[in-house]
PDB file of N, CA and C in Angstrom:
ATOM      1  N   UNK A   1     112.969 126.809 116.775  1.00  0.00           N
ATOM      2  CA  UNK A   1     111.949 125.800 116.539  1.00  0.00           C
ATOM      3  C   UNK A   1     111.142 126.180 115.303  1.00  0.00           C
ATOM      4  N   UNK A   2     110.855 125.012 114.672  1.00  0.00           N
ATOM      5  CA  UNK A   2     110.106 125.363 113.494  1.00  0.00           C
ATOM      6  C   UNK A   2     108.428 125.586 113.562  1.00  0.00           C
ATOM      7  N   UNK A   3     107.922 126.570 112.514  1.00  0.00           N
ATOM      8  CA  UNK A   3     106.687 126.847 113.026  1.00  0.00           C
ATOM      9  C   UNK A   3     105.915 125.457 112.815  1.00  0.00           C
ATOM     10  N   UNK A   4     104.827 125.851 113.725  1.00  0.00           N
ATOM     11  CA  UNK A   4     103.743 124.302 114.098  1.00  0.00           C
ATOM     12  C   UNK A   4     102.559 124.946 113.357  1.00  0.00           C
ATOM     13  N   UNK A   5     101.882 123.758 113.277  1.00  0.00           N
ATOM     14  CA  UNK A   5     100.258 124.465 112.143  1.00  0.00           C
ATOM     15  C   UNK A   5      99.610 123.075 113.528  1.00  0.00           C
ATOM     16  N   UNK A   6      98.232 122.911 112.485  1.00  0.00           N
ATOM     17  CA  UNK A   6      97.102 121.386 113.312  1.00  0.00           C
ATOM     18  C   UNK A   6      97.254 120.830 111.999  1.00  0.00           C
ATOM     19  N   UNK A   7      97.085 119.739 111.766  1.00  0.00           N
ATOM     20  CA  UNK A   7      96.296 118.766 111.349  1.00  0.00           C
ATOM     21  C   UNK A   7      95.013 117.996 111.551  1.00  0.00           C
ATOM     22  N   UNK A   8      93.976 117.803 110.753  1.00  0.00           N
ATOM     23  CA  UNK A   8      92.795 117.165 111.506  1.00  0.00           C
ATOM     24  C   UNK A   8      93.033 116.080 110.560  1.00  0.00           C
ATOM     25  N   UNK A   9      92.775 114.737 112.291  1.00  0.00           N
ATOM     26  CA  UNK A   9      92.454 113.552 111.852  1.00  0.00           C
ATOM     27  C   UNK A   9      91.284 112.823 112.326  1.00  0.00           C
ATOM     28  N   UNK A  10      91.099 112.292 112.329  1.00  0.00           N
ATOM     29  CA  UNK A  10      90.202 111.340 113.164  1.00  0.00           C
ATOM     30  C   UNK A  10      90.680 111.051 114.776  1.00  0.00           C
ATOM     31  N   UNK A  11      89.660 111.223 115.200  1.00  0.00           N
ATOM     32  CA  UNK A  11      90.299 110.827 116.909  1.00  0.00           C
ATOM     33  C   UNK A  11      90.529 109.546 117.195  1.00  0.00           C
ATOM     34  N   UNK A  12      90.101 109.010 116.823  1.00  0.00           N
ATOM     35  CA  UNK A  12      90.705 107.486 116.628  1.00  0.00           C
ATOM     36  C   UNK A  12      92.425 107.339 116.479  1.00  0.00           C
ATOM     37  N   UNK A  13      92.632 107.968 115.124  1.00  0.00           N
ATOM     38  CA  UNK A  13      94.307 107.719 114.377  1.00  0.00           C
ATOM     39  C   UNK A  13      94.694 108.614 115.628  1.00  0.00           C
ATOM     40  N   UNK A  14      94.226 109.968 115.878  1.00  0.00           N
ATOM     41  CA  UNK A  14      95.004 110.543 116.790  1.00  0.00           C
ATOM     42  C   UNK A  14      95.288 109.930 118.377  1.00  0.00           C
ATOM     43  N   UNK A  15      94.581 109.235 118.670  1.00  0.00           N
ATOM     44  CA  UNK A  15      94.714 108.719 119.938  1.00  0.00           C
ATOM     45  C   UNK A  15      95.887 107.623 119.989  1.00  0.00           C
ATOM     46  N   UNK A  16      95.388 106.646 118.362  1.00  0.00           N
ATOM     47  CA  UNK A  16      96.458 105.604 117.973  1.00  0.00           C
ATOM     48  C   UNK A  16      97.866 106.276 118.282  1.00  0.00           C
ATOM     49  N   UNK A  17      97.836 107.398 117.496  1.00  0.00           N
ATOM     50  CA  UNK A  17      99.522 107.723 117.741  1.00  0.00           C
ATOM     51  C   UNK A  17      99.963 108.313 118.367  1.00  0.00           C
ATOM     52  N   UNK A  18      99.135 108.843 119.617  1.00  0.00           N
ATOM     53  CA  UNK A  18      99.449 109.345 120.608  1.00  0.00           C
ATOM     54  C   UNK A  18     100.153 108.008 122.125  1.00  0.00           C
ATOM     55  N   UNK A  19      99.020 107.173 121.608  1.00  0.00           N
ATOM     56  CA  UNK A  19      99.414 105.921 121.839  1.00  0.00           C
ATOM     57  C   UNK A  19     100.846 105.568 121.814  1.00  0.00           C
ATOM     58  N   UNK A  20     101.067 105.196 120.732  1.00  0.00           N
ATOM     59  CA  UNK A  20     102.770 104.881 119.761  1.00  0.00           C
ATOM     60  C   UNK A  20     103.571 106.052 120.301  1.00  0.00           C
ATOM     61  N   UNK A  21     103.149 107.180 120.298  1.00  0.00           N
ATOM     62  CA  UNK A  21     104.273 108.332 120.708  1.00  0.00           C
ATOM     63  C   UNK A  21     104.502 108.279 122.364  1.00  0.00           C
ATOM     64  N   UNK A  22     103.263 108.152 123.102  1.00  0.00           N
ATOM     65  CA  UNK A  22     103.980 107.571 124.228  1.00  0.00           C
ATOM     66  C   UNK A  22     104.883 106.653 124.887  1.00  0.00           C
ATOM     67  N   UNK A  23     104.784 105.226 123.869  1.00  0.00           N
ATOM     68  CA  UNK A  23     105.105 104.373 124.080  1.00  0.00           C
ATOM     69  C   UNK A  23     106.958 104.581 123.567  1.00  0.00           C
ATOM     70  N   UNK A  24     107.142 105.381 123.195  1.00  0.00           N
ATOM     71  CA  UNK A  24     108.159 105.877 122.486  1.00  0.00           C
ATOM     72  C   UNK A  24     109.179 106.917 123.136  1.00  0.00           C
ATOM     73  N   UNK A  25     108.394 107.566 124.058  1.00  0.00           N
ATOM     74  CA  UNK A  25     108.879 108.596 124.968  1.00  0.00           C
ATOM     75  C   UNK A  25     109.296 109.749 124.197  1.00  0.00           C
ATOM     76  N   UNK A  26     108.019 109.808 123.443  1.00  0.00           N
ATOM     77  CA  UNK A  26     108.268 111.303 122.603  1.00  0.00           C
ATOM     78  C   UNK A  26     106.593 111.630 122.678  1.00  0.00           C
ATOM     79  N   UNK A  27     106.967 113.072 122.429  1.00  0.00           N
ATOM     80  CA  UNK A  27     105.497 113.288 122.076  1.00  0.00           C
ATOM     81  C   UNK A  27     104.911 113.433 120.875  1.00  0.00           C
ATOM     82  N   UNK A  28     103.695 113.678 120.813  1.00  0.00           N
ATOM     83  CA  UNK A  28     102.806 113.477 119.337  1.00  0.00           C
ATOM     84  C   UNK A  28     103.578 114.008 118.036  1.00  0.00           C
ATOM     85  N   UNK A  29     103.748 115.487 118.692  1.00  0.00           N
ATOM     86  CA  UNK A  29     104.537 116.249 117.063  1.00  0.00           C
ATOM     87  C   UNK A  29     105.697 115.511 116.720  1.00  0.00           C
ATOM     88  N   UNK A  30     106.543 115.142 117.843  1.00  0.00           N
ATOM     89  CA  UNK A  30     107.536 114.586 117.459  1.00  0.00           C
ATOM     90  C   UNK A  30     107.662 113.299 117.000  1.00  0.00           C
ATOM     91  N   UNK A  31     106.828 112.835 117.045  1.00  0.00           N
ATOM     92  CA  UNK A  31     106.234 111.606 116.297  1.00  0.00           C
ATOM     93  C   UNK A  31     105.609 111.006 114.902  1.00  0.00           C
ATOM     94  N   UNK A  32     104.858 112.450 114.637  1.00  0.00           N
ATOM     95  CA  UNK A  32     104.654 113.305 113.825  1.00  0.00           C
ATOM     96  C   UNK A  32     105.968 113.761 112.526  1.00  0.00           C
ATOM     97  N   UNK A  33     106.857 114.105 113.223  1.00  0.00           N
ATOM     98  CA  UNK A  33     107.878 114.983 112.591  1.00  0.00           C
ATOM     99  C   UNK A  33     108.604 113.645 112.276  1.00  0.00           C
ATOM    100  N   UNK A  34     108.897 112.864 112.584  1.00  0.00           N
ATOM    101  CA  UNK A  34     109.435 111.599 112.795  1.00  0.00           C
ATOM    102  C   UNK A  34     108.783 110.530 111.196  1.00  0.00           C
ATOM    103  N   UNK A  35     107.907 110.632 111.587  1.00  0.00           N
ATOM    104  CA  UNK A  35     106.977 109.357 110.230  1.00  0.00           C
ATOM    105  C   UNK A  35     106.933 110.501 109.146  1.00  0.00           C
ATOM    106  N   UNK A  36     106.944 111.880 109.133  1.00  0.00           N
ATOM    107  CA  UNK A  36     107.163 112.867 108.007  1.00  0.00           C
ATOM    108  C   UNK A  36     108.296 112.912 107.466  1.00  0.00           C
ATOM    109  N   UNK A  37     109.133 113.063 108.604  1.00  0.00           N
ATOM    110  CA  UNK A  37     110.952 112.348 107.575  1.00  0.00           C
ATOM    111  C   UNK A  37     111.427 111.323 106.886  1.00  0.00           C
ATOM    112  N   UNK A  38     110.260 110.182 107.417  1.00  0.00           N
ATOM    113  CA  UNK A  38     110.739 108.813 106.396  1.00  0.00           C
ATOM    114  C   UNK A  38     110.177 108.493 105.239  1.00  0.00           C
ATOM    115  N   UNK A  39     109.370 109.163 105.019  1.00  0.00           N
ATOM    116  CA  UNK A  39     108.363 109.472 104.239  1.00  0.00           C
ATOM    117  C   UNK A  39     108.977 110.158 103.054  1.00  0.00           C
ATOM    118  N   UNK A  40     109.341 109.179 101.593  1.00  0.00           N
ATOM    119  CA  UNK A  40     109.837 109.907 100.371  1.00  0.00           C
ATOM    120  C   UNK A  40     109.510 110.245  99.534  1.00  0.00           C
ATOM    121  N   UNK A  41     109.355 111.884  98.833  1.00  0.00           N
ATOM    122  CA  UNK A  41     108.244 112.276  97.974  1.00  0.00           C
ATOM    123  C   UNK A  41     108.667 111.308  96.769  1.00  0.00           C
ATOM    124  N   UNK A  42     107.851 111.418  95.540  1.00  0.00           N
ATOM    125  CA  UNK A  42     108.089 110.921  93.891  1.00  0.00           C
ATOM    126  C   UNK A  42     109.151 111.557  94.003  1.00  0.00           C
ATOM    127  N   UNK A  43     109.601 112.776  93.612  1.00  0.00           N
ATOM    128  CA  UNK A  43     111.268 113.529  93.596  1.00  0.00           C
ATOM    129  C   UNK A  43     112.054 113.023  94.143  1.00  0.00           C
ATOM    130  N   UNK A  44     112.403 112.921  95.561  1.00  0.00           N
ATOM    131  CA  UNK A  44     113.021 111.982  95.842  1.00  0.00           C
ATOM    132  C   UNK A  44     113.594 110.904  95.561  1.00  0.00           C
ATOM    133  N   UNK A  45     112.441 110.019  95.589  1.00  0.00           N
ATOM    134  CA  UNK A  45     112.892 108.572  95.179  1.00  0.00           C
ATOM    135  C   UNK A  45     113.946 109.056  93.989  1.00  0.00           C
ATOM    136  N   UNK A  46     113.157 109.330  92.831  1.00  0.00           N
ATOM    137  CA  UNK A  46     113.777 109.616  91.842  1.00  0.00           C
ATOM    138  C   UNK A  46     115.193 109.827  91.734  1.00  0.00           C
ATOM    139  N   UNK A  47     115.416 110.878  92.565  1.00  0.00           N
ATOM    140  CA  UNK A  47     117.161 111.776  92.999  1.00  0.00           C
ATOM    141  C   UNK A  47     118.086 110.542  93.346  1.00  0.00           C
ATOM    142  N   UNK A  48     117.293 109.492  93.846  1.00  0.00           N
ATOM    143  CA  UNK A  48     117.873 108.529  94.935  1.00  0.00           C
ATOM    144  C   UNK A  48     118.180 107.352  93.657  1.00  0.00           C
ATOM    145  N   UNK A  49     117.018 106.953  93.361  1.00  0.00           N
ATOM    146  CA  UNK A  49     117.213 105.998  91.816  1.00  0.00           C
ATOM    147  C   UNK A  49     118.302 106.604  90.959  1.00  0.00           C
ATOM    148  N   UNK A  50     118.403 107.917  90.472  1.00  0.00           N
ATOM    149  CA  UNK A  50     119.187 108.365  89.351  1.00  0.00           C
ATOM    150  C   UNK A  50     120.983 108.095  90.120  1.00  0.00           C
ATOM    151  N   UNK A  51     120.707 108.585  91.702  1.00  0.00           N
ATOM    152  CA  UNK A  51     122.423 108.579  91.931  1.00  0.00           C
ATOM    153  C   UNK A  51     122.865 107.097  92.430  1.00  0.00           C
ATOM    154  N   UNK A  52     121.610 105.895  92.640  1.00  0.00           N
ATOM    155  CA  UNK A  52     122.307 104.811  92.843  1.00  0.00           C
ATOM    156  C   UNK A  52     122.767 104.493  91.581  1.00  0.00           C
ATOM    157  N   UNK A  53     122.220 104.617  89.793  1.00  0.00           N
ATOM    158  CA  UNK A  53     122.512 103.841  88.928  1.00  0.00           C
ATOM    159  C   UNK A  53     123.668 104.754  88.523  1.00  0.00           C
ATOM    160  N   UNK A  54     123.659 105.500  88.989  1.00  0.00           N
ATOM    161  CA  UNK A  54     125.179 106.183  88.622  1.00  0.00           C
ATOM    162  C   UNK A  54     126.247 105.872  89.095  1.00  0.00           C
ATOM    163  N   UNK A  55     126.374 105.441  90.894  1.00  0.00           N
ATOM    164  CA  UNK A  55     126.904 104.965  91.127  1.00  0.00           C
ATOM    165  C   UNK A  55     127.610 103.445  90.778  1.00  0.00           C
ATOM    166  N   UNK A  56     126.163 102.816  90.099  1.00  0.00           N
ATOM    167  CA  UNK A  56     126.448 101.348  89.567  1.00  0.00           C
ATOM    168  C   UNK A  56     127.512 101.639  88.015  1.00  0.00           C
ATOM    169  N   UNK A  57     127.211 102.441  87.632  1.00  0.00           N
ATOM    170  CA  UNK A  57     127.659 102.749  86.205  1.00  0.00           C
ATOM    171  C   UNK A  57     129.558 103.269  86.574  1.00  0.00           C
ATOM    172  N   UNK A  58     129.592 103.865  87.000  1.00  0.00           N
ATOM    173  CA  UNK A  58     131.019 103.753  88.007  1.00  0.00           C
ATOM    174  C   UNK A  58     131.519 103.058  88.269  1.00  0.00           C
ATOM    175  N   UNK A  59     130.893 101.739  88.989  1.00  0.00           N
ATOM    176  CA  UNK A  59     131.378 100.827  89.854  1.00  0.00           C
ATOM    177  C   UNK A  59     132.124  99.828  88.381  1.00  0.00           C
ATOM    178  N   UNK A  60     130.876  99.604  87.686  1.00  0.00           N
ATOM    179  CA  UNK A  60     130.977  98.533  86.334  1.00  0.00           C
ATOM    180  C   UNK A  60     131.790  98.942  85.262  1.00  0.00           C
ATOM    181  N   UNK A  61     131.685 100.201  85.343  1.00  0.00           N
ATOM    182  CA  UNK A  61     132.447 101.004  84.198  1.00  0.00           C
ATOM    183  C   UNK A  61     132.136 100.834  82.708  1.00  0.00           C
ATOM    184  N   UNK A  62     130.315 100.817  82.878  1.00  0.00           N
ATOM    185  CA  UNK A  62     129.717 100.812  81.761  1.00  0.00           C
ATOM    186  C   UNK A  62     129.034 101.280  82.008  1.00  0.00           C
ATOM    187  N   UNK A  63     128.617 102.262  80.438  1.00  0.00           N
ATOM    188  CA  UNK A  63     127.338 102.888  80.847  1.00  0.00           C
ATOM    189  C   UNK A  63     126.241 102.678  80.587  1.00  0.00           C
ATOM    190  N   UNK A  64     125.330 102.495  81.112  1.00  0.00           N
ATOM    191  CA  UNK A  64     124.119 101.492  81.099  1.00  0.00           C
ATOM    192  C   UNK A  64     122.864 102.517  81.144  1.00  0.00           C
ATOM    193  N   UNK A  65     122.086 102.628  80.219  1.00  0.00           N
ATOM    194  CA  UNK A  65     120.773 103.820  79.756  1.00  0.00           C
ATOM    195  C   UNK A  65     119.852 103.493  80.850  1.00  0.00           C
ATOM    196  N   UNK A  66     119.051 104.285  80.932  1.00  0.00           N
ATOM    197  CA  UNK A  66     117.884 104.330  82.410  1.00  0.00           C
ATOM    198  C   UNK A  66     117.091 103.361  81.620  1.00  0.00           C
ATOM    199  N   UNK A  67     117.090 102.880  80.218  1.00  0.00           N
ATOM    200  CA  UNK A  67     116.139 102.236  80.067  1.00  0.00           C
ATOM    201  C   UNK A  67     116.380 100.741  80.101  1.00  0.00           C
ATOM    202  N   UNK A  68     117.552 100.000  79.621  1.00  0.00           N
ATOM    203  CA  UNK A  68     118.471  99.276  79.943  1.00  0.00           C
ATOM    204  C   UNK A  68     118.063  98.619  81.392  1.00  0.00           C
ATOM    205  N   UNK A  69     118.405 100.260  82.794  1.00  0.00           N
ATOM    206  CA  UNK A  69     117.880  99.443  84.049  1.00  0.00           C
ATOM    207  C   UNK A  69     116.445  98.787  84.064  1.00  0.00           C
ATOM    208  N   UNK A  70     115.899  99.627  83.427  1.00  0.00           N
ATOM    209  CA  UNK A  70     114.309  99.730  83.130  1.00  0.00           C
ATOM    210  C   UNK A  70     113.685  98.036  83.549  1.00  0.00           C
ATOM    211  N   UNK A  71     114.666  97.528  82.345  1.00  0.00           N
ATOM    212  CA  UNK A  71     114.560  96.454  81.649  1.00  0.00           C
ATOM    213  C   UNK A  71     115.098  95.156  82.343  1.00  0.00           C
ATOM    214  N   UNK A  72     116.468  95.781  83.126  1.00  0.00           N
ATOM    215  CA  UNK A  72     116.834  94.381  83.957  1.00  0.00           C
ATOM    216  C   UNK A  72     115.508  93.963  84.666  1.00  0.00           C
ATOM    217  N   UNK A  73     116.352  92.270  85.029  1.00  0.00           N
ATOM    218  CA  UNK A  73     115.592  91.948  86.462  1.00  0.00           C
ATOM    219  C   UNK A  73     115.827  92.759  87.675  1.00  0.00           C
ATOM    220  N   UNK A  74     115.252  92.341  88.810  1.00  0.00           N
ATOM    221  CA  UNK A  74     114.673  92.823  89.895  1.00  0.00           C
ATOM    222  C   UNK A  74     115.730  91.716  90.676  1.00  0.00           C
ATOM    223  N   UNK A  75     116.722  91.755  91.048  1.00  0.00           N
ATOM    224  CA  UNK A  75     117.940  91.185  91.524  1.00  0.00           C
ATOM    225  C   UNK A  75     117.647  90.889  93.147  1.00  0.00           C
ATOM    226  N   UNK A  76     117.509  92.196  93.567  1.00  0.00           N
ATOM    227  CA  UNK A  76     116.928  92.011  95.042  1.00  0.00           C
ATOM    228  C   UNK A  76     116.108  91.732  95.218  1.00  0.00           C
ATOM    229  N   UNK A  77     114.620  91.778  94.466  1.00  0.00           N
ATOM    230  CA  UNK A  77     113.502  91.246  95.244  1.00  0.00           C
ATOM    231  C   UNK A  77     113.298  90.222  94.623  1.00  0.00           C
ATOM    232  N   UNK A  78     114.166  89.723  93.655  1.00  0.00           N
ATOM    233  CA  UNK A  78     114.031  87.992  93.427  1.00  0.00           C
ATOM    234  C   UNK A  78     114.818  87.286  94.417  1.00  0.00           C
ATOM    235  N   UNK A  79     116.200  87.734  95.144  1.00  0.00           N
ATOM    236  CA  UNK A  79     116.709  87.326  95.980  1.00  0.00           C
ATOM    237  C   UNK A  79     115.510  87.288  97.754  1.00  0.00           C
ATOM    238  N   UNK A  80     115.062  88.687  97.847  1.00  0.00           N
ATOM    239  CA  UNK A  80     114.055  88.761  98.910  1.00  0.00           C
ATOM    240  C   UNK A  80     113.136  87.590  98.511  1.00  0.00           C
ATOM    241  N   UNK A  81     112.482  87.330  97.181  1.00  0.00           N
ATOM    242  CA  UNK A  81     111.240  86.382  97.211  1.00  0.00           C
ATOM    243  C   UNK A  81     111.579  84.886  97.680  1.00  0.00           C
ATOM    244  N   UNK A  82     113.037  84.615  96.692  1.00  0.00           N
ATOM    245  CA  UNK A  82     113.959  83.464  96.470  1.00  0.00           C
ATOM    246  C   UNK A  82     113.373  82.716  98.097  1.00  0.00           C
ATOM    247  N   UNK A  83     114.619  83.590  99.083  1.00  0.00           N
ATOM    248  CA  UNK A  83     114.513  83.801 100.394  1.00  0.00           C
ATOM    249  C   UNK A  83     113.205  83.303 101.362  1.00  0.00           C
ATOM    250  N   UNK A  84     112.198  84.453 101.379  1.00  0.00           N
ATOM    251  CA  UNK A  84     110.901  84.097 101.961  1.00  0.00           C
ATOM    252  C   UNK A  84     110.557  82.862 101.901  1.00  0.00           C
ATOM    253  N   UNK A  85     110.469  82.705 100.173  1.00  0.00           N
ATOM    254  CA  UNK A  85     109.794  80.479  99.817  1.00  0.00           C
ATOM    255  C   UNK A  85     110.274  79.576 100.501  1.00  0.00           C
ATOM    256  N   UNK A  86     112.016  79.987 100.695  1.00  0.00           N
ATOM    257  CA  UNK A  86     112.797  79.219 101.829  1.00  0.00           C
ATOM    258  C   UNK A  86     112.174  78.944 102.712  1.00  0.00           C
ATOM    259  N   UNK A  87     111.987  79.948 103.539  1.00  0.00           N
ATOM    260  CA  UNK A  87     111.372  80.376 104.982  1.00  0.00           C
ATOM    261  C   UNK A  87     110.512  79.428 105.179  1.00  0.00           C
ATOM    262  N   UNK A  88     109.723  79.985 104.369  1.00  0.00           N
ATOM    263  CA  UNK A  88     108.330  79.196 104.531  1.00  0.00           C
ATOM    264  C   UNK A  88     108.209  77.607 104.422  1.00  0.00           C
ATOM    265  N   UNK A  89     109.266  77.608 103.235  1.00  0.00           N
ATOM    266  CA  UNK A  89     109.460  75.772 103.438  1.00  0.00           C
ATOM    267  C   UNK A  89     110.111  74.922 104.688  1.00  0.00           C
ATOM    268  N   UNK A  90     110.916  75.561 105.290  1.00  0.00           N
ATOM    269  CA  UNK A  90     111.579  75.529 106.222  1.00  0.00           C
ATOM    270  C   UNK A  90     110.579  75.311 107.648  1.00  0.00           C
ATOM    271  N   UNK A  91     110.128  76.228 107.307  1.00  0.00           N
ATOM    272  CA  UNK A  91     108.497  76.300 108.742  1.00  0.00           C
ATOM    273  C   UNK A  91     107.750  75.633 108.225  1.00  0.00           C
ATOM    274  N   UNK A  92     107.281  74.730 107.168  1.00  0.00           N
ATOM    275  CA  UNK A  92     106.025  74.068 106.925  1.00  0.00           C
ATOM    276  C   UNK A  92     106.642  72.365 107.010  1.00  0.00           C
ATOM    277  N   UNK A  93     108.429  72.091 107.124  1.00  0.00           N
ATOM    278  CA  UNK A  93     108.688  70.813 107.063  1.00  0.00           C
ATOM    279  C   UNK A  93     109.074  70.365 108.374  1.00  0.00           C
ATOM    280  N   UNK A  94     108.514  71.646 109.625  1.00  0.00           N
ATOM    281  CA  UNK A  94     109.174  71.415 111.108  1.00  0.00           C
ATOM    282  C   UNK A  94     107.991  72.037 111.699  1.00  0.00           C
ATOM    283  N   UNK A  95     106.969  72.246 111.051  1.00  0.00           N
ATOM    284  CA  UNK A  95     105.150  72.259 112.084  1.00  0.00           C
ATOM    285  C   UNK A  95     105.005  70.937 112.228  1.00  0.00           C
ATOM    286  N   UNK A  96     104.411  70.651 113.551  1.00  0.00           N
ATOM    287  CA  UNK A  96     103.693  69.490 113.691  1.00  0.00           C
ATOM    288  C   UNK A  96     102.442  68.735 113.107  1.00  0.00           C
ATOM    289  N   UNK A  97     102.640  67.729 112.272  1.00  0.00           N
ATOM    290  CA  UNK A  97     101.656  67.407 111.313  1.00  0.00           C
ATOM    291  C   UNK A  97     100.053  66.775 112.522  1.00  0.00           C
ATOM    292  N   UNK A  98      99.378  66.850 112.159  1.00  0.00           N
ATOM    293  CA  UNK A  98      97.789  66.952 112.955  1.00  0.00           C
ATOM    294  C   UNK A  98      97.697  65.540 112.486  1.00  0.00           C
ATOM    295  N   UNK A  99      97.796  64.501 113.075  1.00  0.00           N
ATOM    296  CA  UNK A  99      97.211  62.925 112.518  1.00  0.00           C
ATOM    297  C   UNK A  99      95.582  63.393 112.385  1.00  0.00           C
ATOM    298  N   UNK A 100      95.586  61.987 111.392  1.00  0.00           N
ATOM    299  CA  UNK A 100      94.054  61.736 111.228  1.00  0.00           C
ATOM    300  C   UNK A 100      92.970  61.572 111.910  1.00  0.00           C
ATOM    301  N   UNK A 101      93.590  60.913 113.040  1.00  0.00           N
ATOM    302  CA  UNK A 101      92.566  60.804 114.363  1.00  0.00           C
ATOM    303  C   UNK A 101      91.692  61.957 114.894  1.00  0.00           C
ATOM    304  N   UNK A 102      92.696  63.314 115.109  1.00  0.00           N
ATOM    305  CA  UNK A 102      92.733  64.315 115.601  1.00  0.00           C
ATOM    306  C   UNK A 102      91.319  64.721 115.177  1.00  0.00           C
TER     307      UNK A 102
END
């Protein structure tokens, strides 16, 4: 087992996630240890950015400068935004309109 230290939080957050960790059927540290693993430093990301565009540069079989990506669009989160407006239009042409009377 790996060594344990404390953390001080507020008793509030701590109760919150003692809360959540019960509800979870784990306990606090491990709950703890849990939201600390998903959690990605700046380095990271980075490691993660450099080997997806490498992978893209492979795939395309061009090689394309970090600044190049820099510069594209945002492919997925224009597709994610695209998407959402849908949504939302979709739910605003099938709410029930409130007559005037009302």
């Amino acid at each position: 087992m790996a060594e344990s230290t404390t953390i001080q939080v507020s008793r509030q957050a701590r109760d919150h996630l003692a809360q959540v960790a019960k509800e979870r059927g784990m306990t606090l540290g491990q709950l703890v240890e849990q939201l600390a693993a998903e959690q990605r430093t700046a380095e990271q990301i980075a490691e993660r950015v450099a080997a997806d565009r490498q992978v893209v540069r492979e795939t395309i079989g061009v090689d394309i400068s970090d600044e190049e990506f820099e510069r594209a669009p945002d492919v997925l989160g224009n597709i994610y935004r695209i998407a959402a407006e849908k949504v939302r239009q979709a739910g605003s042409a099938t709410a029930p309109r409130k007559s005037a009377a009302a």
